[in-house]
PDB file of N, CA and C in Angstrom:
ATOM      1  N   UNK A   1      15.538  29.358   9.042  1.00  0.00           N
ATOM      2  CA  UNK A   1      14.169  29.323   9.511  1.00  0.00           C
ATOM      3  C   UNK A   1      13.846  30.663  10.161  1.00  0.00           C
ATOM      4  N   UNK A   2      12.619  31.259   9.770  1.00  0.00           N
ATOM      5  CA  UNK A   2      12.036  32.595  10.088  1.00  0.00           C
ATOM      6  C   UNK A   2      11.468  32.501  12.005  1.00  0.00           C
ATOM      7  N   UNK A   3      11.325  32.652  12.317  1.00  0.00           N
ATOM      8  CA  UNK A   3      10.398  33.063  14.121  1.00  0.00           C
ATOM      9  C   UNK A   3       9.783  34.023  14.008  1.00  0.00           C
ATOM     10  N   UNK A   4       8.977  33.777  14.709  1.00  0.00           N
ATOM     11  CA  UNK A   4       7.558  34.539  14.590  1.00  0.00           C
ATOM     12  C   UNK A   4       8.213  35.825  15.614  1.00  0.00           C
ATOM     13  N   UNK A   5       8.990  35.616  16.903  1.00  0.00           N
ATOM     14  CA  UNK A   5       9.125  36.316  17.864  1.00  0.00           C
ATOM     15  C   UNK A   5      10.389  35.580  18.274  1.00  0.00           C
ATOM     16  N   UNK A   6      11.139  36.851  19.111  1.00  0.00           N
ATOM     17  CA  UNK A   6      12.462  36.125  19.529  1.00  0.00           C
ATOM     18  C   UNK A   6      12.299  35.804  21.025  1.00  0.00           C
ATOM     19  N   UNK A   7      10.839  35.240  21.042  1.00  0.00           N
ATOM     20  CA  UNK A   7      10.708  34.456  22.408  1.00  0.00           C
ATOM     21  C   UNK A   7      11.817  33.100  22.385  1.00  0.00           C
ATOM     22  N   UNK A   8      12.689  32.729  23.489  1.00  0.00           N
ATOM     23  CA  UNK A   8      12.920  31.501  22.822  1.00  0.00           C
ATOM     24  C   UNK A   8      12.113  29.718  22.983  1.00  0.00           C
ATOM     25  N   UNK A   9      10.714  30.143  23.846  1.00  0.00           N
ATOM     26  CA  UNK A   9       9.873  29.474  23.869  1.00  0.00           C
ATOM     27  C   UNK A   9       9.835  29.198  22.351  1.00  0.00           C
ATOM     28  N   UNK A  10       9.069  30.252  21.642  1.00  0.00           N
ATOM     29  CA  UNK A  10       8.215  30.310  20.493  1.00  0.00           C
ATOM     30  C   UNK A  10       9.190  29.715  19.297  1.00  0.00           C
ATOM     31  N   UNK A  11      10.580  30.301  19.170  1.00  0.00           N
ATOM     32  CA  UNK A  11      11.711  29.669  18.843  1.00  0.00           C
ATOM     33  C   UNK A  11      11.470  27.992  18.421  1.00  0.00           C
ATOM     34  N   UNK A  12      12.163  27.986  19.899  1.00  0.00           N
ATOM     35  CA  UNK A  12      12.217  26.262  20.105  1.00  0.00           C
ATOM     36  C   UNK A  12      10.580  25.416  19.258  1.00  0.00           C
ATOM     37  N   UNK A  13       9.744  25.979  19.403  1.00  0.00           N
ATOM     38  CA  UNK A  13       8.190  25.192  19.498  1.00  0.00           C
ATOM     39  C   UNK A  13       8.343  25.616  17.536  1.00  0.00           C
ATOM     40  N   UNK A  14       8.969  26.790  17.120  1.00  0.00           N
ATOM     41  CA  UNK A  14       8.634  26.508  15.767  1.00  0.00           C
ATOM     42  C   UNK A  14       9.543  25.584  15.129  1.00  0.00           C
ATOM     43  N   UNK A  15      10.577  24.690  15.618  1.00  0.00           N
ATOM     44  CA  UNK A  15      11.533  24.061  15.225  1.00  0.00           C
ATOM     45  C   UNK A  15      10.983  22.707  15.936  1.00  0.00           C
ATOM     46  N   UNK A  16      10.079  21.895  17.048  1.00  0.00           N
ATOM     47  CA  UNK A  16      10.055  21.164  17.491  1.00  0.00           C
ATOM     48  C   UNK A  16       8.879  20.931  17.689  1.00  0.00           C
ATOM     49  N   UNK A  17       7.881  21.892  17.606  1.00  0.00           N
ATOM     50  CA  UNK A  17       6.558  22.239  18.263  1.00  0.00           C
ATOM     51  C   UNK A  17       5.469  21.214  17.154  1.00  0.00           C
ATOM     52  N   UNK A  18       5.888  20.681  16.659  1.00  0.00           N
ATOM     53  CA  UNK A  18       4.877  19.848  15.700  1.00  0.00           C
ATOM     54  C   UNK A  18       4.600  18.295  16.311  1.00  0.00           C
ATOM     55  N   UNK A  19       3.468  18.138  15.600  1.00  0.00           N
ATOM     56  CA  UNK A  19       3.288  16.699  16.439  1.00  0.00           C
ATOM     57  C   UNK A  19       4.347  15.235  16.406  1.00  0.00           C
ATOM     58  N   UNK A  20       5.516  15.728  15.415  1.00  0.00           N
ATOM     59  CA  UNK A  20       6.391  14.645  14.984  1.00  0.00           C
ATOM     60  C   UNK A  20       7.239  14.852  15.078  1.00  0.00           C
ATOM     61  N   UNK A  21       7.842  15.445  15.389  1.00  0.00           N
ATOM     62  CA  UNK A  21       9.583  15.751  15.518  1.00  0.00           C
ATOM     63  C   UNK A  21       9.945  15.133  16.672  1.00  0.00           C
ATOM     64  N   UNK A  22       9.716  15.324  17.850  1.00  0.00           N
ATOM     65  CA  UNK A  22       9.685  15.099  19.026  1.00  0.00           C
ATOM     66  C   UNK A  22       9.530  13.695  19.280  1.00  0.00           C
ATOM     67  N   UNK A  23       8.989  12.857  18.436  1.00  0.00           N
ATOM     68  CA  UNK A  23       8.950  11.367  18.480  1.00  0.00           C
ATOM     69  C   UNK A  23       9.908  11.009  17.649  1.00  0.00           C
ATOM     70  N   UNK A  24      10.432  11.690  16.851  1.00  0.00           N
ATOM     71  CA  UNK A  24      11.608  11.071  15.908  1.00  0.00           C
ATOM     72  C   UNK A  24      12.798  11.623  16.752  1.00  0.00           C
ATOM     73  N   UNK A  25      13.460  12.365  17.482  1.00  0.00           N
ATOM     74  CA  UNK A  25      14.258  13.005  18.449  1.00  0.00           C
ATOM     75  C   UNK A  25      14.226  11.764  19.339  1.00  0.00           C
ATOM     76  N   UNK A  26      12.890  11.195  19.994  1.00  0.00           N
ATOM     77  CA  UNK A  26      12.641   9.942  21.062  1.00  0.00           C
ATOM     78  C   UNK A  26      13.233   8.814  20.140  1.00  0.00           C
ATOM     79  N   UNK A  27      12.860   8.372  19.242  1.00  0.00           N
ATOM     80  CA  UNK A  27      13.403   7.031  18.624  1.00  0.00           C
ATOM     81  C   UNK A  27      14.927   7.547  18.198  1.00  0.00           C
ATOM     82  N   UNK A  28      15.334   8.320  17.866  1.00  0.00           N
ATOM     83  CA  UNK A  28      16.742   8.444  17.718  1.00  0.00           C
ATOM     84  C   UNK A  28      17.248   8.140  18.988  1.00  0.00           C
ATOM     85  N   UNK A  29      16.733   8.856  19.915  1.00  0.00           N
ATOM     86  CA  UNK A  29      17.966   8.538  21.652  1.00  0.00           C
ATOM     87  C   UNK A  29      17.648   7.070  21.512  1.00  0.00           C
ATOM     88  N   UNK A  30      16.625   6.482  21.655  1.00  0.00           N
ATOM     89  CA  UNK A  30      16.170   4.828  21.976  1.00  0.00           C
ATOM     90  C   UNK A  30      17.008   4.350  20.785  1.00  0.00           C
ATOM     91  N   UNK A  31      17.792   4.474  20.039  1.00  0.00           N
ATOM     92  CA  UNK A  31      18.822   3.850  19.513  1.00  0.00           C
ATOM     93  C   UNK A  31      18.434   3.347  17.801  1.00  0.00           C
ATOM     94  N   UNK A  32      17.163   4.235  17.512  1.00  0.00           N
ATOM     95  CA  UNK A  32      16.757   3.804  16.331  1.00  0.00           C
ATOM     96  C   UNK A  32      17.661   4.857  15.165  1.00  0.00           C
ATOM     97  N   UNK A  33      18.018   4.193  13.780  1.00  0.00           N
ATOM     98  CA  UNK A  33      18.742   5.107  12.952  1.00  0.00           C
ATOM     99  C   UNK A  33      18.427   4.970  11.667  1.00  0.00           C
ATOM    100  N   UNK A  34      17.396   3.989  10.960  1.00  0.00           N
ATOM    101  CA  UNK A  34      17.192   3.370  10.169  1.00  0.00           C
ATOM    102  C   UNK A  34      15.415   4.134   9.750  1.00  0.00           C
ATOM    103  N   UNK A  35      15.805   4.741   8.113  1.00  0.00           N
ATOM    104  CA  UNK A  35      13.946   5.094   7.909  1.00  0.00           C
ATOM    105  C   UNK A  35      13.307   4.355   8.363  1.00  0.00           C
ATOM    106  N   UNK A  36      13.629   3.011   7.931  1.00  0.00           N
ATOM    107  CA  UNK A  36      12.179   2.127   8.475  1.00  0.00           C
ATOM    108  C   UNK A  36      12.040   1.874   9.140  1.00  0.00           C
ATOM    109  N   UNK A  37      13.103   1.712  10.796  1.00  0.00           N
ATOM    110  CA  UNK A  37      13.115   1.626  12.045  1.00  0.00           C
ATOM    111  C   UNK A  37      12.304   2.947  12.598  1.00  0.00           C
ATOM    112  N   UNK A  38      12.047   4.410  11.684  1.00  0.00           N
ATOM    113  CA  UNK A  38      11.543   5.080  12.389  1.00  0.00           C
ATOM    114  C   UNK A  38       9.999   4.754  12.093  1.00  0.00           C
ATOM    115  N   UNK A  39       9.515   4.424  11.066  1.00  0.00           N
ATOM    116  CA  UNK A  39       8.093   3.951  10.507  1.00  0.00           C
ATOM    117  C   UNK A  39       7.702   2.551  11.674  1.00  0.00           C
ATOM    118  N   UNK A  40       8.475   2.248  11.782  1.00  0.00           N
ATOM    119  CA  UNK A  40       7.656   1.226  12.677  1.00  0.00           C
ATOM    120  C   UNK A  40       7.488   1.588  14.085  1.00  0.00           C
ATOM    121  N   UNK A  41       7.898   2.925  14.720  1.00  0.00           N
ATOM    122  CA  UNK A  41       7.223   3.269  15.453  1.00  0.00           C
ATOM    123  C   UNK A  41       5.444   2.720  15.738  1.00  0.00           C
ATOM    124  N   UNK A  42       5.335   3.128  16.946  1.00  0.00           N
ATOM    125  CA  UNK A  42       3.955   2.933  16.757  1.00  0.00           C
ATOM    126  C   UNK A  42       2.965   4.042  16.524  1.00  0.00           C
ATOM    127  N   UNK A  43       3.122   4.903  16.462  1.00  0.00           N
ATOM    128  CA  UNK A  43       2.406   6.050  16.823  1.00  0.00           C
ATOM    129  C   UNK A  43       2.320   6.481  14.714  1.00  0.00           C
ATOM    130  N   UNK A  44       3.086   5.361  14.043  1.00  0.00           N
ATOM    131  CA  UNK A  44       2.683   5.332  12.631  1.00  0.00           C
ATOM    132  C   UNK A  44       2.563   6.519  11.552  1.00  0.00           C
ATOM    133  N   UNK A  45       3.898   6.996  11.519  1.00  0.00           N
ATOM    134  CA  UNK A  45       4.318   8.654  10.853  1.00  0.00           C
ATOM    135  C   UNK A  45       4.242   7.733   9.489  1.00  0.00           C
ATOM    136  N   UNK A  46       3.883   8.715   8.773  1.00  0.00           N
ATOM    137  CA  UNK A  46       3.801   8.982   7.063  1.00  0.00           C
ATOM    138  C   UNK A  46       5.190   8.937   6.365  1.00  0.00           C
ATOM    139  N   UNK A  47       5.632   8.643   5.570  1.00  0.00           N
ATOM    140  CA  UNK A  47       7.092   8.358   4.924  1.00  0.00           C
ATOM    141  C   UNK A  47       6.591   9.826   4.553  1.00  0.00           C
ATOM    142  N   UNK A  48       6.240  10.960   3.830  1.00  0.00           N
ATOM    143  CA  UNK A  48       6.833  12.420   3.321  1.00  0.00           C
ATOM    144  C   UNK A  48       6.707  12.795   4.678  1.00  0.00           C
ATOM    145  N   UNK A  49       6.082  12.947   5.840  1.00  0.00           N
ATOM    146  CA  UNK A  49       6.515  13.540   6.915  1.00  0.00           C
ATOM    147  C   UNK A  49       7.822  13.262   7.790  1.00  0.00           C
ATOM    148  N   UNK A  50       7.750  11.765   7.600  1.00  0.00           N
ATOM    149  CA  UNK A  50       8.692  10.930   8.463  1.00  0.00           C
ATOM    150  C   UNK A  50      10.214  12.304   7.434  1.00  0.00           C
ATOM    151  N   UNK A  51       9.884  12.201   6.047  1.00  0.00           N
ATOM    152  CA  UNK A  51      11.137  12.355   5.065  1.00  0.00           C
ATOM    153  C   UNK A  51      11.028  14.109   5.680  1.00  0.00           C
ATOM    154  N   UNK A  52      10.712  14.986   5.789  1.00  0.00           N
ATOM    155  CA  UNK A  52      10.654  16.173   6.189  1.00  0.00           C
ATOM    156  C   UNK A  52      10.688  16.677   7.350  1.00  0.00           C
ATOM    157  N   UNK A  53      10.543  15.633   8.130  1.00  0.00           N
ATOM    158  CA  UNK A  53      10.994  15.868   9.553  1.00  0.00           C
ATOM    159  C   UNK A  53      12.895  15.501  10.128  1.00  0.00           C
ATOM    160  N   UNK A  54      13.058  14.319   9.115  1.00  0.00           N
ATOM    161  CA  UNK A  54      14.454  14.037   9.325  1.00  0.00           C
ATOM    162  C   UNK A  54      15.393  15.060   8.266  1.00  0.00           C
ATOM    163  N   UNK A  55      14.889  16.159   7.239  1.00  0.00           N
ATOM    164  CA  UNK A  55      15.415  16.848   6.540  1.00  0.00           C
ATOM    165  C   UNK A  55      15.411  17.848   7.188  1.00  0.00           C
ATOM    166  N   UNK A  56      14.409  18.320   8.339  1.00  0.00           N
ATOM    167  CA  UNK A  56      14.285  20.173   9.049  1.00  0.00           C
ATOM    168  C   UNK A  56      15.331  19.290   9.921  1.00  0.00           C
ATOM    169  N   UNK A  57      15.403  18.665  10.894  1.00  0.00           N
ATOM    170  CA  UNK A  57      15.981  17.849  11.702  1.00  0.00           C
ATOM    171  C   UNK A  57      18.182  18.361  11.468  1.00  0.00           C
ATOM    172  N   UNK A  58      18.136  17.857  10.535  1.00  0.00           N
ATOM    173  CA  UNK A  58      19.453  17.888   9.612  1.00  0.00           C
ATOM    174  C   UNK A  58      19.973  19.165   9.762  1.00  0.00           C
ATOM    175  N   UNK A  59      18.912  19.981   9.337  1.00  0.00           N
ATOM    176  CA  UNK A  59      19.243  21.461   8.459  1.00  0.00           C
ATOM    177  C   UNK A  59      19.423  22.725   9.268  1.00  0.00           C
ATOM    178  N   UNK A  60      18.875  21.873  10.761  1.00  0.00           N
ATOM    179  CA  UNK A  60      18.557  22.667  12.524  1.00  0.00           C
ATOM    180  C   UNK A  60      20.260  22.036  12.580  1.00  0.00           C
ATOM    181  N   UNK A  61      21.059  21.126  12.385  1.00  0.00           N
ATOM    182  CA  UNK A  61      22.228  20.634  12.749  1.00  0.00           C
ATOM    183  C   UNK A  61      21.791  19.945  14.010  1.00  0.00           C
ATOM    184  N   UNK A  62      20.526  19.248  14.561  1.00  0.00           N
ATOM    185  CA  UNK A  62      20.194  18.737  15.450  1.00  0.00           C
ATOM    186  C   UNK A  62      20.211  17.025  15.161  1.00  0.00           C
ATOM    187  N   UNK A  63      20.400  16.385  14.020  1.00  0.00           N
ATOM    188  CA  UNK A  63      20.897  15.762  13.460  1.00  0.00           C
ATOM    189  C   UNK A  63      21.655  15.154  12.387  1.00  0.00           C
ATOM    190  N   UNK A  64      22.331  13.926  12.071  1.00  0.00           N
ATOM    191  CA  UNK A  64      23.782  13.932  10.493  1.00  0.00           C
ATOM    192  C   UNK A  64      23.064  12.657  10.407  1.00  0.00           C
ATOM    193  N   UNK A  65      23.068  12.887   8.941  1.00  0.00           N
ATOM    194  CA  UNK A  65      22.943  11.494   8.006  1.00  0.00           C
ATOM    195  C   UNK A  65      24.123  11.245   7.231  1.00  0.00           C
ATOM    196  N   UNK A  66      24.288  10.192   7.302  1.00  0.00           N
ATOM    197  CA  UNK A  66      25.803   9.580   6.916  1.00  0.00           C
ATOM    198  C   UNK A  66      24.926   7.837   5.985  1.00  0.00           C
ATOM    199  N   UNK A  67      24.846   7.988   5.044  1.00  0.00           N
ATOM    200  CA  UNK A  67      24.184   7.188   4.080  1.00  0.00           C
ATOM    201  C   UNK A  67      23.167   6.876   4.071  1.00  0.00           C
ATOM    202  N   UNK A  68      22.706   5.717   5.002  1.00  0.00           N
ATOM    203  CA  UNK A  68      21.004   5.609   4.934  1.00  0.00           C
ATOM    204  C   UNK A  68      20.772   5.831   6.687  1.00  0.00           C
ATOM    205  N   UNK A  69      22.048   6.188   7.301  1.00  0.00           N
ATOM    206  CA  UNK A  69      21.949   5.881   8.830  1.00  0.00           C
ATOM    207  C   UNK A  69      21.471   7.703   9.539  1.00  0.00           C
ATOM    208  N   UNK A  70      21.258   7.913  10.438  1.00  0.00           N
ATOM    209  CA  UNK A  70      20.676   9.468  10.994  1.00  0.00           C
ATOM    210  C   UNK A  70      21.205   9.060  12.157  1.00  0.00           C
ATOM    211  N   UNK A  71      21.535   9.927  12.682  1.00  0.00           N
ATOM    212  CA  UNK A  71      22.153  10.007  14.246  1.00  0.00           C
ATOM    213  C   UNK A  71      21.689  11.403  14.842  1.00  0.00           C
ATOM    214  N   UNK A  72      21.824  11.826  16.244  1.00  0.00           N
ATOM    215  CA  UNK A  72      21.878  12.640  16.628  1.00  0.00           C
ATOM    216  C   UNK A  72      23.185  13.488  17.104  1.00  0.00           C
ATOM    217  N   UNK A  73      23.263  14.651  16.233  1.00  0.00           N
ATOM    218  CA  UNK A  73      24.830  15.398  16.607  1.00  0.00           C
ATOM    219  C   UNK A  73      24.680  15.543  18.284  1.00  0.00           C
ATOM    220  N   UNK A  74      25.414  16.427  18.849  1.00  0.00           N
ATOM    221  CA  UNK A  74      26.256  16.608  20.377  1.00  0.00           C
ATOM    222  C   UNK A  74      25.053  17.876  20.168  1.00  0.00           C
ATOM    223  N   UNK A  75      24.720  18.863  19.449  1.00  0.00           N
ATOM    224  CA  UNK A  75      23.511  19.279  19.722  1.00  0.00           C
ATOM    225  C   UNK A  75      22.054  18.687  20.206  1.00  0.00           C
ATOM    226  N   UNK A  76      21.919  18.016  18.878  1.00  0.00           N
ATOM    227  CA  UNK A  76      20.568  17.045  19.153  1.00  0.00           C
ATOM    228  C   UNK A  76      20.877  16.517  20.640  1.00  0.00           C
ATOM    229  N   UNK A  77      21.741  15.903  21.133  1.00  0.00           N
ATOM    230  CA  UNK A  77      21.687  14.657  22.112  1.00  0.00           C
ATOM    231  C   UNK A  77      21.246  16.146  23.181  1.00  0.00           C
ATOM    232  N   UNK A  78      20.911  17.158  23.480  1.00  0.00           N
ATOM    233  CA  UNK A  78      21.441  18.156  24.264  1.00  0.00           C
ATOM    234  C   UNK A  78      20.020  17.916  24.734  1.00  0.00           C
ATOM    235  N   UNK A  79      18.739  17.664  23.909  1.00  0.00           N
ATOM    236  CA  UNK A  79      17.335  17.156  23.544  1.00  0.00           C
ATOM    237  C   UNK A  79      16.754  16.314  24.779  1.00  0.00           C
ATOM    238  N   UNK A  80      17.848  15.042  25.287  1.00  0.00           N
ATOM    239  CA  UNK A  80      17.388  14.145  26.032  1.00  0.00           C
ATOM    240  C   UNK A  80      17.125  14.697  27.202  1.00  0.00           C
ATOM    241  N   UNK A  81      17.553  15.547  27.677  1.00  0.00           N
ATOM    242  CA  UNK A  81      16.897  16.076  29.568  1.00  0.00           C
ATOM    243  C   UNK A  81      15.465  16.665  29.326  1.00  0.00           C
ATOM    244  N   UNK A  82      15.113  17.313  27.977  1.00  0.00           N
ATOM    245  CA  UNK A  82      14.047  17.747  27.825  1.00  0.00           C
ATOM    246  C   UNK A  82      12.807  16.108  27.653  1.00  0.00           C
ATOM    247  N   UNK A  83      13.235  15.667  26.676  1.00  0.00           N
ATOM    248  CA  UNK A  83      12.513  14.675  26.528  1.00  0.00           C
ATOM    249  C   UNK A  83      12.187  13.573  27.737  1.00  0.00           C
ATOM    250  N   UNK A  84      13.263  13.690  28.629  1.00  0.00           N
ATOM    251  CA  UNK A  84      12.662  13.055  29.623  1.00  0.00           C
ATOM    252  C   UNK A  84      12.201  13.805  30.853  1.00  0.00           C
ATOM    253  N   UNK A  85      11.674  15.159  30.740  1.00  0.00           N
ATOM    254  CA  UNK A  85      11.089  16.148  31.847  1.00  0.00           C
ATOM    255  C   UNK A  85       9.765  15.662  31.395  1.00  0.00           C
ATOM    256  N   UNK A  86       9.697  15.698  29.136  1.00  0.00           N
ATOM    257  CA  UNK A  86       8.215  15.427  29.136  1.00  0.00           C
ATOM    258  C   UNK A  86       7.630  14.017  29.701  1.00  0.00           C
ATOM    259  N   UNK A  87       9.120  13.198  29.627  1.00  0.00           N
ATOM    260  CA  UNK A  87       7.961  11.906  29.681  1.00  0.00           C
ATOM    261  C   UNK A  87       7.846  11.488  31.351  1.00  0.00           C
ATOM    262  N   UNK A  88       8.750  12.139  32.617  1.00  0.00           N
ATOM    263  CA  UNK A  88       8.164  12.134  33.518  1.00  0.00           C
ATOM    264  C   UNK A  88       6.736  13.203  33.908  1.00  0.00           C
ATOM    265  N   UNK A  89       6.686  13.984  33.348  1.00  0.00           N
ATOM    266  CA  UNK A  89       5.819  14.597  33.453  1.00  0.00           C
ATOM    267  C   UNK A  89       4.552  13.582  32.605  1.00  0.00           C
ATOM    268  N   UNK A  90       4.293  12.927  31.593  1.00  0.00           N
ATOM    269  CA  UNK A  90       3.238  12.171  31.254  1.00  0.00           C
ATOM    270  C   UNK A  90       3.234  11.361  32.299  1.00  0.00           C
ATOM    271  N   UNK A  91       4.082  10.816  32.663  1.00  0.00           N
ATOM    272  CA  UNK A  91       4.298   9.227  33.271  1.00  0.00           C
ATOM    273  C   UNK A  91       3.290  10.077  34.804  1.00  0.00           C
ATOM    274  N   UNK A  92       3.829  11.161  35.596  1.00  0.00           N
ATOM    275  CA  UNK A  92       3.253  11.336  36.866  1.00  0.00           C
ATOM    276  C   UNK A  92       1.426  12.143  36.491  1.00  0.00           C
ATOM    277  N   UNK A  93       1.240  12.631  35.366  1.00  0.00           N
ATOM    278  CA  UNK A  93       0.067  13.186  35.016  1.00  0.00           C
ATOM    279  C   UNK A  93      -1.029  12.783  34.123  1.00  0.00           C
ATOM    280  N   UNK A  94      -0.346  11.678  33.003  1.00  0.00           N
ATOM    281  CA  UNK A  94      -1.559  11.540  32.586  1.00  0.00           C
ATOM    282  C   UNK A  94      -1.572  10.004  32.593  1.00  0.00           C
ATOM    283  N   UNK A  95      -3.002   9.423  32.813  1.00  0.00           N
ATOM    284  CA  UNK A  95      -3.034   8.125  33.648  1.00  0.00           C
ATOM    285  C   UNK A  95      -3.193   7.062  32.144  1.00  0.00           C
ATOM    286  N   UNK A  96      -2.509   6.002  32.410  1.00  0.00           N
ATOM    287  CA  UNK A  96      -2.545   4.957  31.332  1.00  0.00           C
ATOM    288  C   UNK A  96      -1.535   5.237  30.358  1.00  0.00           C
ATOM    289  N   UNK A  97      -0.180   5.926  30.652  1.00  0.00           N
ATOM    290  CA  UNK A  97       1.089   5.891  29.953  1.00  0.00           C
ATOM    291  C   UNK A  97       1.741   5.370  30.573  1.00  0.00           C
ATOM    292  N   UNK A  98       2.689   4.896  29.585  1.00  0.00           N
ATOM    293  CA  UNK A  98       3.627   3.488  30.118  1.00  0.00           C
ATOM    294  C   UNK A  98       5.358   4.029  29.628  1.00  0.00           C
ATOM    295  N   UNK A  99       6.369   3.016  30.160  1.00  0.00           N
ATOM    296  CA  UNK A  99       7.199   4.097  29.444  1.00  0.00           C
ATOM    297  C   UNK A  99       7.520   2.976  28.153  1.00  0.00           C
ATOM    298  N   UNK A 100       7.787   3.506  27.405  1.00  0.00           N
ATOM    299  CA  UNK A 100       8.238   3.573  25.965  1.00  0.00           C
ATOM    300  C   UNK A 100       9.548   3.130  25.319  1.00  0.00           C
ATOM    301  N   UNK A 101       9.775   1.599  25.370  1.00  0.00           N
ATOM    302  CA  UNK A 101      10.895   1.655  24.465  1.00  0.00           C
ATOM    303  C   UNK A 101      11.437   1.104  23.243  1.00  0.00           C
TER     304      UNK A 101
END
């Protein structure tokens, strides 16, 4: 994958910075591993996005697919302190979020 700049803000945001990755990263920690366990999210991802997000996902080594199952490698899991800075940060700032599981 190319970067625009070797900010490693800009980095990180071109590998994560999309509106879907970051919810499939969340349902992986919450224990989901299954395509269709990720489609039934609620927030209702598209099967070619859902399929291209768990393929950049892979290819970052931020997650392994091992038949129909996806996990998060010892990289990926590295993800969860971030993901939960964002979701205390929703939870104390924006009003009418709940937490999520």
């Amino acid at each position: 994958m190319s970067h625009r700049s070797p900010c490693p803000i800009a980095c990180t945001l071109d590998l994560l910075g999309d509106r879907w990755t970051l919810l499939v990263v969340r349902d992986l920690i919450y224990g989901r591993s299954q395509f269709k366990e990720f489609l039934a999210s609620p927030e209702g991802i598209a099967t070619n996005i859902l399929s291209n997000r768990l393929a950049r996902l892979c290819e970052a080594g931020l997650v392994s697919r091992t038949g129909t199952s996806y996990a998060l490698t010892e990289k990926g899991r590295t993800l969860g302190p971030v993901l939960e800075a964002v979701r205390d940060w929703g939870l104390s700032q924006l009003p009418g979020t709940g937490v999520f599981m």
